[in-house]
PDB file of N, CA and C in Angstrom:
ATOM      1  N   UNK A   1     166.121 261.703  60.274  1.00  0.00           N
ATOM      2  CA  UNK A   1     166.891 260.742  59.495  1.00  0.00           C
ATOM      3  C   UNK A   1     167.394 261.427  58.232  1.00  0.00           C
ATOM      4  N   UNK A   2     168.666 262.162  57.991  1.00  0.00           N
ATOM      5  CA  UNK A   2     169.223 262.729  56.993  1.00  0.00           C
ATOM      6  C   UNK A   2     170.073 261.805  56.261  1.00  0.00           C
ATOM      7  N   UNK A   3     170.556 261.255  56.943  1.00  0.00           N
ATOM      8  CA  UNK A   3     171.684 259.965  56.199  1.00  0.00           C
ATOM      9  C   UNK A   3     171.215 258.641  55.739  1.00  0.00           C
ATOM     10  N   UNK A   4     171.894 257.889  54.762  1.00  0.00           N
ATOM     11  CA  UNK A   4     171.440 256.316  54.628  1.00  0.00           C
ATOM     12  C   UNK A   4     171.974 255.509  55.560  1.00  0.00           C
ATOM     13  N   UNK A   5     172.685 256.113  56.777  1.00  0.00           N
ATOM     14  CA  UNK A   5     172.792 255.015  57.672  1.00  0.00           C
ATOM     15  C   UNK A   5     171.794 255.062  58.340  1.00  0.00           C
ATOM     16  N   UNK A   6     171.223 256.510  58.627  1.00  0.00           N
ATOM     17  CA  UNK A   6     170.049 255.906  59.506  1.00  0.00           C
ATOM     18  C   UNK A   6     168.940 255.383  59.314  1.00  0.00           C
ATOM     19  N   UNK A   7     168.570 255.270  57.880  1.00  0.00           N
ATOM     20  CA  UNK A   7     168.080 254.634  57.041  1.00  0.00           C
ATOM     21  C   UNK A   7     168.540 253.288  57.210  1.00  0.00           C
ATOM     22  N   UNK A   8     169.343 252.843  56.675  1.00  0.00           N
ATOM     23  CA  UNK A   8     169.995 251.442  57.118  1.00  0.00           C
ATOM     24  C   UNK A   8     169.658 250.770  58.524  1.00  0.00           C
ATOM     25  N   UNK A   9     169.740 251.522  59.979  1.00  0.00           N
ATOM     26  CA  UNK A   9     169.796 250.929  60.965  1.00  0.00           C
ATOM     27  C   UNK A   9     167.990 251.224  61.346  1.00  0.00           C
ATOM     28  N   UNK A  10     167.529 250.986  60.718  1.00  0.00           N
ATOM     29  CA  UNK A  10     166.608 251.256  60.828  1.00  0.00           C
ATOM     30  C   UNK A  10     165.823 250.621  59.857  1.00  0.00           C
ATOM     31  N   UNK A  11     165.626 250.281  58.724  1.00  0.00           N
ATOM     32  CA  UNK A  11     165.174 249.030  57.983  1.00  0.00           C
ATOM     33  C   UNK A  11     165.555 247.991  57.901  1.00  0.00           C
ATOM     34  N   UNK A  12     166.745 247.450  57.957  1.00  0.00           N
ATOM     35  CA  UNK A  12     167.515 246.524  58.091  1.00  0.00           C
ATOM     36  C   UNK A  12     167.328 245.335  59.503  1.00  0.00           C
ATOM     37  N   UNK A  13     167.008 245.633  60.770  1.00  0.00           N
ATOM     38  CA  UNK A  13     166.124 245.151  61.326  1.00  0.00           C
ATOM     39  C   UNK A  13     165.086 244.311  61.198  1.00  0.00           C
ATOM     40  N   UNK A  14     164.012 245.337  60.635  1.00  0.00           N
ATOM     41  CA  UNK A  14     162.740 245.019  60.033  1.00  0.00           C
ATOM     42  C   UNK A  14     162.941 244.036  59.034  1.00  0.00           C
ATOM     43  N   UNK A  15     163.911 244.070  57.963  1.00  0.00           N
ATOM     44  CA  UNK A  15     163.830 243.347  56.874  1.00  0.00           C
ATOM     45  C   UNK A  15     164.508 242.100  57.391  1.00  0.00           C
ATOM     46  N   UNK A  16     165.801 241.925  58.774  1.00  0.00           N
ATOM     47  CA  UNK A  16     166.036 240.042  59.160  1.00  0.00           C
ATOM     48  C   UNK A  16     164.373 239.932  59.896  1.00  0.00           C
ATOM     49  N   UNK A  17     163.784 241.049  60.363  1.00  0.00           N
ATOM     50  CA  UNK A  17     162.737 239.740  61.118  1.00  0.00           C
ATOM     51  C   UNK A  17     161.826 239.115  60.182  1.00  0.00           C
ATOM     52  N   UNK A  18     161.721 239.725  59.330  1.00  0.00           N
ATOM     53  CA  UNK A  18     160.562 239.132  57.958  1.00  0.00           C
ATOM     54  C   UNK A  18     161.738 237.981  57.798  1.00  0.00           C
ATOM     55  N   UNK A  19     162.761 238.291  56.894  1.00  0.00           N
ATOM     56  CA  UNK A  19     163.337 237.041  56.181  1.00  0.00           C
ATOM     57  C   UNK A  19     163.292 235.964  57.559  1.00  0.00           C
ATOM     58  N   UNK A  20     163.755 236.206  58.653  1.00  0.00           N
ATOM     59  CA  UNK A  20     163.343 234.917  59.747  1.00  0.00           C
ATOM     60  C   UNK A  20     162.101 234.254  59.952  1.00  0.00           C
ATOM     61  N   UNK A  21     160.962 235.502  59.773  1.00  0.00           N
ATOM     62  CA  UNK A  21     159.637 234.949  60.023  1.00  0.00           C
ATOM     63  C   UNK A  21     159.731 233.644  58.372  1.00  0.00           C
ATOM     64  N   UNK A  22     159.707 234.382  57.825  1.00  0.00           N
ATOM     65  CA  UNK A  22     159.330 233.470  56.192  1.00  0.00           C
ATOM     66  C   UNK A  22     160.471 232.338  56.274  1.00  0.00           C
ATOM     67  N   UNK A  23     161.471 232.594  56.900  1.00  0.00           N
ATOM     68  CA  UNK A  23     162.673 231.221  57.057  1.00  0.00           C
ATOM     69  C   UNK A  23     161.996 230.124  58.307  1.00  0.00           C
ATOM     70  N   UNK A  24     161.128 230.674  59.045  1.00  0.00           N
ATOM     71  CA  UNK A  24     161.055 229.969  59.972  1.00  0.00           C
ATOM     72  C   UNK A  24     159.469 228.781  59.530  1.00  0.00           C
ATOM     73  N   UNK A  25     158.841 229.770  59.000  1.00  0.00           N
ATOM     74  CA  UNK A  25     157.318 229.050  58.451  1.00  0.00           C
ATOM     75  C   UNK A  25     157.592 228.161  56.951  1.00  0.00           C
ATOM     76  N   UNK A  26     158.782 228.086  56.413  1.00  0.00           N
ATOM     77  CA  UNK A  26     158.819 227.597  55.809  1.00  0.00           C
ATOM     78  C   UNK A  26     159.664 226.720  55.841  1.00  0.00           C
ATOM     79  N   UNK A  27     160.268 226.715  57.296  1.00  0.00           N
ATOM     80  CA  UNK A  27     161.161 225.082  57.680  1.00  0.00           C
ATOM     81  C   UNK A  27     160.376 224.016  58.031  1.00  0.00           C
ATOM     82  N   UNK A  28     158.846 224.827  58.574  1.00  0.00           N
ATOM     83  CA  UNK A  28     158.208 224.083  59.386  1.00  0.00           C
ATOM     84  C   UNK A  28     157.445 222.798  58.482  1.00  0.00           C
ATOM     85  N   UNK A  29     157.229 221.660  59.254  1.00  0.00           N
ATOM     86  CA  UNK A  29     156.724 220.572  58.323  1.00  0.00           C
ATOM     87  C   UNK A  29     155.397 220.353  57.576  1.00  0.00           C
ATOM     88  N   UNK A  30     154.224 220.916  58.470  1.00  0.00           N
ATOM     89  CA  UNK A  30     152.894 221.397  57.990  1.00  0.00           C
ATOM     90  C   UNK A  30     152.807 222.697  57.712  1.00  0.00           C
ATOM     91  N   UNK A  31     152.613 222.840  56.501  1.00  0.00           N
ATOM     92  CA  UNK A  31     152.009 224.395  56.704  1.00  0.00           C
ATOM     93  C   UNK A  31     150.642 224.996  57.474  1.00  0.00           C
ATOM     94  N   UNK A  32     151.490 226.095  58.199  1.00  0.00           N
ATOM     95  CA  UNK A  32     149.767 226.729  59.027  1.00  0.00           C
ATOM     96  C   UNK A  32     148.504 226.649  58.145  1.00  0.00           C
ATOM     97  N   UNK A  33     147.109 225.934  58.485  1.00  0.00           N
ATOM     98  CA  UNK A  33     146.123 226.060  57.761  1.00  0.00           C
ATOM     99  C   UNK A  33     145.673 227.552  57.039  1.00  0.00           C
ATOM    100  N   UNK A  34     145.734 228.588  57.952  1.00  0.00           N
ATOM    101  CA  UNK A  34     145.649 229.682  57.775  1.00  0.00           C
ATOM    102  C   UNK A  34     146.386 230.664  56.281  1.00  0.00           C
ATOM    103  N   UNK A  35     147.807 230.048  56.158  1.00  0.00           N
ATOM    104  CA  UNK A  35     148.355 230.433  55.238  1.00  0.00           C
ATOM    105  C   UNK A  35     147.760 230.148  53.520  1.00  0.00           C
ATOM    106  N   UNK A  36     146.943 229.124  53.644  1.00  0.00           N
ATOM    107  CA  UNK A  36     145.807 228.169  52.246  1.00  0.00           C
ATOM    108  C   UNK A  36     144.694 228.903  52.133  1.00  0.00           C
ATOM    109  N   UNK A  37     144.350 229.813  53.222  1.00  0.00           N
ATOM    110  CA  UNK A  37     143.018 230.201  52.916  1.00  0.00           C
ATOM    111  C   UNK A  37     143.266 231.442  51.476  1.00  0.00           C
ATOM    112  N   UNK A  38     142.204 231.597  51.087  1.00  0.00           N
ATOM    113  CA  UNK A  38     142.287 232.482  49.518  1.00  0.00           C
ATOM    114  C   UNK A  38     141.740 234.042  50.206  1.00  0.00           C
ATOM    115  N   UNK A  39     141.964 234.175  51.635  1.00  0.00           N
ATOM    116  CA  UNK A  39     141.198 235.852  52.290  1.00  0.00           C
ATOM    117  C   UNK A  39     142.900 235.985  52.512  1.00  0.00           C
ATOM    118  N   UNK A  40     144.115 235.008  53.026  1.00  0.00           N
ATOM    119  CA  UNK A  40     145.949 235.318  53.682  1.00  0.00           C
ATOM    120  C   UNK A  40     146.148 235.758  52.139  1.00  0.00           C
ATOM    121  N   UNK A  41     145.886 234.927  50.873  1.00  0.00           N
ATOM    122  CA  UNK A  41     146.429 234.873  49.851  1.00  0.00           C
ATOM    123  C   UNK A  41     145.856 236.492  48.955  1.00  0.00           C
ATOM    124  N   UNK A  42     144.699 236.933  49.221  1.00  0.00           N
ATOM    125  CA  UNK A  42     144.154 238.239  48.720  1.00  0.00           C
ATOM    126  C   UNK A  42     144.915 239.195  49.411  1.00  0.00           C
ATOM    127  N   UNK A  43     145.280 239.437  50.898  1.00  0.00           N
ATOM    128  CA  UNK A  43     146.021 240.260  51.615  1.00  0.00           C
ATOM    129  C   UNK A  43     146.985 240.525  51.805  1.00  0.00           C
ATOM    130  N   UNK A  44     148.159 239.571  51.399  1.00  0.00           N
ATOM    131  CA  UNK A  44     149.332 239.079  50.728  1.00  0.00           C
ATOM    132  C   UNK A  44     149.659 240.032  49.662  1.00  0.00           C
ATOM    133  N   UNK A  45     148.651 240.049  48.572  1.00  0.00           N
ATOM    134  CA  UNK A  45     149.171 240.308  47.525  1.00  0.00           C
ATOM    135  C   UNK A  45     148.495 241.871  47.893  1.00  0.00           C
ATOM    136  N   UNK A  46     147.596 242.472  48.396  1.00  0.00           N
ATOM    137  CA  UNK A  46     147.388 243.737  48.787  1.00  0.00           C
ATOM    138  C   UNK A  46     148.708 244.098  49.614  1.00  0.00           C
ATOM    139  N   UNK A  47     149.239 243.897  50.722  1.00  0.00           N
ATOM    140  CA  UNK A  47     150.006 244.408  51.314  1.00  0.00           C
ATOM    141  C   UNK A  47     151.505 244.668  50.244  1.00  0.00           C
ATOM    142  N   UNK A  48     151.594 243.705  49.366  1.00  0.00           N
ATOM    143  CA  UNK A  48     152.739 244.096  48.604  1.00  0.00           C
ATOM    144  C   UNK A  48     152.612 245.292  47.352  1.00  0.00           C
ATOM    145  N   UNK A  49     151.610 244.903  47.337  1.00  0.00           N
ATOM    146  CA  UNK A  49     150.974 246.194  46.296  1.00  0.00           C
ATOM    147  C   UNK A  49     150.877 247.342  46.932  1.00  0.00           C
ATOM    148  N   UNK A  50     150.645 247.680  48.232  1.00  0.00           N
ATOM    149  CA  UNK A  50     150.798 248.717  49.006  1.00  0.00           C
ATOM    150  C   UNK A  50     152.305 249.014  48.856  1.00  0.00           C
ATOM    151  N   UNK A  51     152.794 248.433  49.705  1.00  0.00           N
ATOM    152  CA  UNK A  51     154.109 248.774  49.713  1.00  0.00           C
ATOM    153  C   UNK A  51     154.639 249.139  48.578  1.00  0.00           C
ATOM    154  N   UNK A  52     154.741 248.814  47.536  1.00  0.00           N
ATOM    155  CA  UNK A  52     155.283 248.487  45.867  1.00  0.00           C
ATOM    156  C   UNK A  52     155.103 250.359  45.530  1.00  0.00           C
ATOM    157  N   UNK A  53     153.756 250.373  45.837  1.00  0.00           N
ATOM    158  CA  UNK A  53     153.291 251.999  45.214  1.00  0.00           C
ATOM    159  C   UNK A  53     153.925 252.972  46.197  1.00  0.00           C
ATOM    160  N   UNK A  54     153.771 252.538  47.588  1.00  0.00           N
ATOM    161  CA  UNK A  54     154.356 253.507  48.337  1.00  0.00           C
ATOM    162  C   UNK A  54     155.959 254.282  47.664  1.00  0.00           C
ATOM    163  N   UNK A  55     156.178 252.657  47.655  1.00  0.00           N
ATOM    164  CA  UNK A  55     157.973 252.859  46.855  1.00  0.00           C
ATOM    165  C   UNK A  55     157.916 253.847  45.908  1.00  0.00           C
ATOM    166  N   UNK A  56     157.080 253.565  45.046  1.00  0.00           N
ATOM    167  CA  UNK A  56     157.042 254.115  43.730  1.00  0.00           C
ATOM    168  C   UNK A  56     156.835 255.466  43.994  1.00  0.00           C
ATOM    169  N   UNK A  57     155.783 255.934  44.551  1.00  0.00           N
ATOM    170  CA  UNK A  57     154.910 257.141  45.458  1.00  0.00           C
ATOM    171  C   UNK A  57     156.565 258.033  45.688  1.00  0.00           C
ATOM    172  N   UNK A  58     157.018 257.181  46.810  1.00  0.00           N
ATOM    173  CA  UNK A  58     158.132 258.116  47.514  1.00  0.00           C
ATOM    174  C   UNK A  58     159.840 258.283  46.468  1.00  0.00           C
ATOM    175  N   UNK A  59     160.018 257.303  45.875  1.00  0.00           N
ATOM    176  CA  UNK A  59     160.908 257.746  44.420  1.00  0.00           C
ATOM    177  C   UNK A  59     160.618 258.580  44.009  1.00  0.00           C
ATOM    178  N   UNK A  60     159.156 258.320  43.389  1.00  0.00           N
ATOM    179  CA  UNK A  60     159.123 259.679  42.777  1.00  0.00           C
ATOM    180  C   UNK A  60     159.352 261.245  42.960  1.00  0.00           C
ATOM    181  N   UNK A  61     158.789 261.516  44.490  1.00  0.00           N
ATOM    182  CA  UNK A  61     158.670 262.581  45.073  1.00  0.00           C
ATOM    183  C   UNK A  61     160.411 262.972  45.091  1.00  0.00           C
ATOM    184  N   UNK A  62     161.209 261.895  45.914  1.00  0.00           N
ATOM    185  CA  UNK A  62     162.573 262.116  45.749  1.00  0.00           C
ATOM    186  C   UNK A  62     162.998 262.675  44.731  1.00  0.00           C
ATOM    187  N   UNK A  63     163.212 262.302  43.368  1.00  0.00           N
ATOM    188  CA  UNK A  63     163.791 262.519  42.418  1.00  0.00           C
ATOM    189  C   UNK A  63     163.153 263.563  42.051  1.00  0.00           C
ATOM    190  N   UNK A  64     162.157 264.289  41.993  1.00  0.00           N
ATOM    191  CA  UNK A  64     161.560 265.523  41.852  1.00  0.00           C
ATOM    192  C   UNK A  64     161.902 266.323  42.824  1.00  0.00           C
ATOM    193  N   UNK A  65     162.209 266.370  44.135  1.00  0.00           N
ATOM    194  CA  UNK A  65     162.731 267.370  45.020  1.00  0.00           C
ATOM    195  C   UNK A  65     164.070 267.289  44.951  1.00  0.00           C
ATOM    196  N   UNK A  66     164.692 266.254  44.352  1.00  0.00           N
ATOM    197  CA  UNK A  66     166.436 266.308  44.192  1.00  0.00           C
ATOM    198  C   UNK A  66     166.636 267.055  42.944  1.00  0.00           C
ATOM    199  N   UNK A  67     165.716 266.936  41.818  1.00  0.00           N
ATOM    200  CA  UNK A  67     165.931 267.664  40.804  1.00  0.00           C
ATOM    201  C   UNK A  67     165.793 269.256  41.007  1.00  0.00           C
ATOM    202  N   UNK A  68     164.608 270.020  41.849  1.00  0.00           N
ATOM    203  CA  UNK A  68     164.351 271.140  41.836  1.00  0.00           C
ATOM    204  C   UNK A  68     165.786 271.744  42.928  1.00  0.00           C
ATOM    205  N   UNK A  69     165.989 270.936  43.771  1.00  0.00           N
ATOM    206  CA  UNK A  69     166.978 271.235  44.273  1.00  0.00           C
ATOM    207  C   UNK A  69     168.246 271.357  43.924  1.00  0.00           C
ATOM    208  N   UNK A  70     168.748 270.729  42.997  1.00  0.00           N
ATOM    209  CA  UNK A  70     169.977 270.648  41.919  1.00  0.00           C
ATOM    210  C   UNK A  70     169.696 272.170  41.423  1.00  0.00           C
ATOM    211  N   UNK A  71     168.440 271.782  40.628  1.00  0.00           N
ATOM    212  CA  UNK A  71     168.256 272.974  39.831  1.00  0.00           C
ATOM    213  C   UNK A  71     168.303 274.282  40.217  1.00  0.00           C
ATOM    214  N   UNK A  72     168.143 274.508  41.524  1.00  0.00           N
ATOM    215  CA  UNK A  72     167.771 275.668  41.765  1.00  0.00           C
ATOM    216  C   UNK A  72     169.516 276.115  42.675  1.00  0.00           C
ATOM    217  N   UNK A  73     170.335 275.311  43.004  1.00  0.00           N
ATOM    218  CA  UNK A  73     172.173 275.428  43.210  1.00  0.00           C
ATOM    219  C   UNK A  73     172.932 275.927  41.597  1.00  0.00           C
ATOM    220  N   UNK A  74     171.855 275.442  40.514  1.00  0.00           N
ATOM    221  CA  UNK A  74     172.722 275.711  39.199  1.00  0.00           C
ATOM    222  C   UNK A  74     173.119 276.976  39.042  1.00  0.00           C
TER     223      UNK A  74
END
C-alpha cells in the first residue's frame, strides 16, 4: 500500500460498516441489555484509547521518517 488510495479503499469500508453498525443499534427501540453493562462501557473506552495511541504511535513515526527522508534529498 504506497498510495492514499489504497489506503482509502481499504479503510473506508471498515469505517461505513461501523457507522451502519452504530446507525443500526441506535434506530433500534430497546437498547441491547448488554450495551448498560459498566464491563461494554470499560472496553469501549479501552478500544478507543487503543486506537487513539496507535494513531498517535504511527503519526509520529511518519513524520519522523518523512522528515529524515526530506532531509537526507536536501
Amino acid at each position: 500500500m504506497s498510495s492514499e488510495f489504497d489506503w482509502f479503499m481499504i479503510t473506508m469500508p471498515i469505517f461505513a460498516l461501523v457507522v451502519y453498525a452504530i446507525v443500526m443499534v441506535g434506530s433500534l427501540e430497546k437498547q441491547p441489555k448488554f450495551l448498560e453493562s459498566k464491563q461494554t462501557n470499560f472496553w469501549v473506552i479501552v478500544g478507543f484509547g487503543i486506537l487513539f495511541a496507535a494513531g498517535i504511535i504511527y503519526s509520529g513515526y511518519a513524520m519522523v521518517a518523512l522528515f529524515f527522508e526530506l532531509l537526507s534529498k536536501y
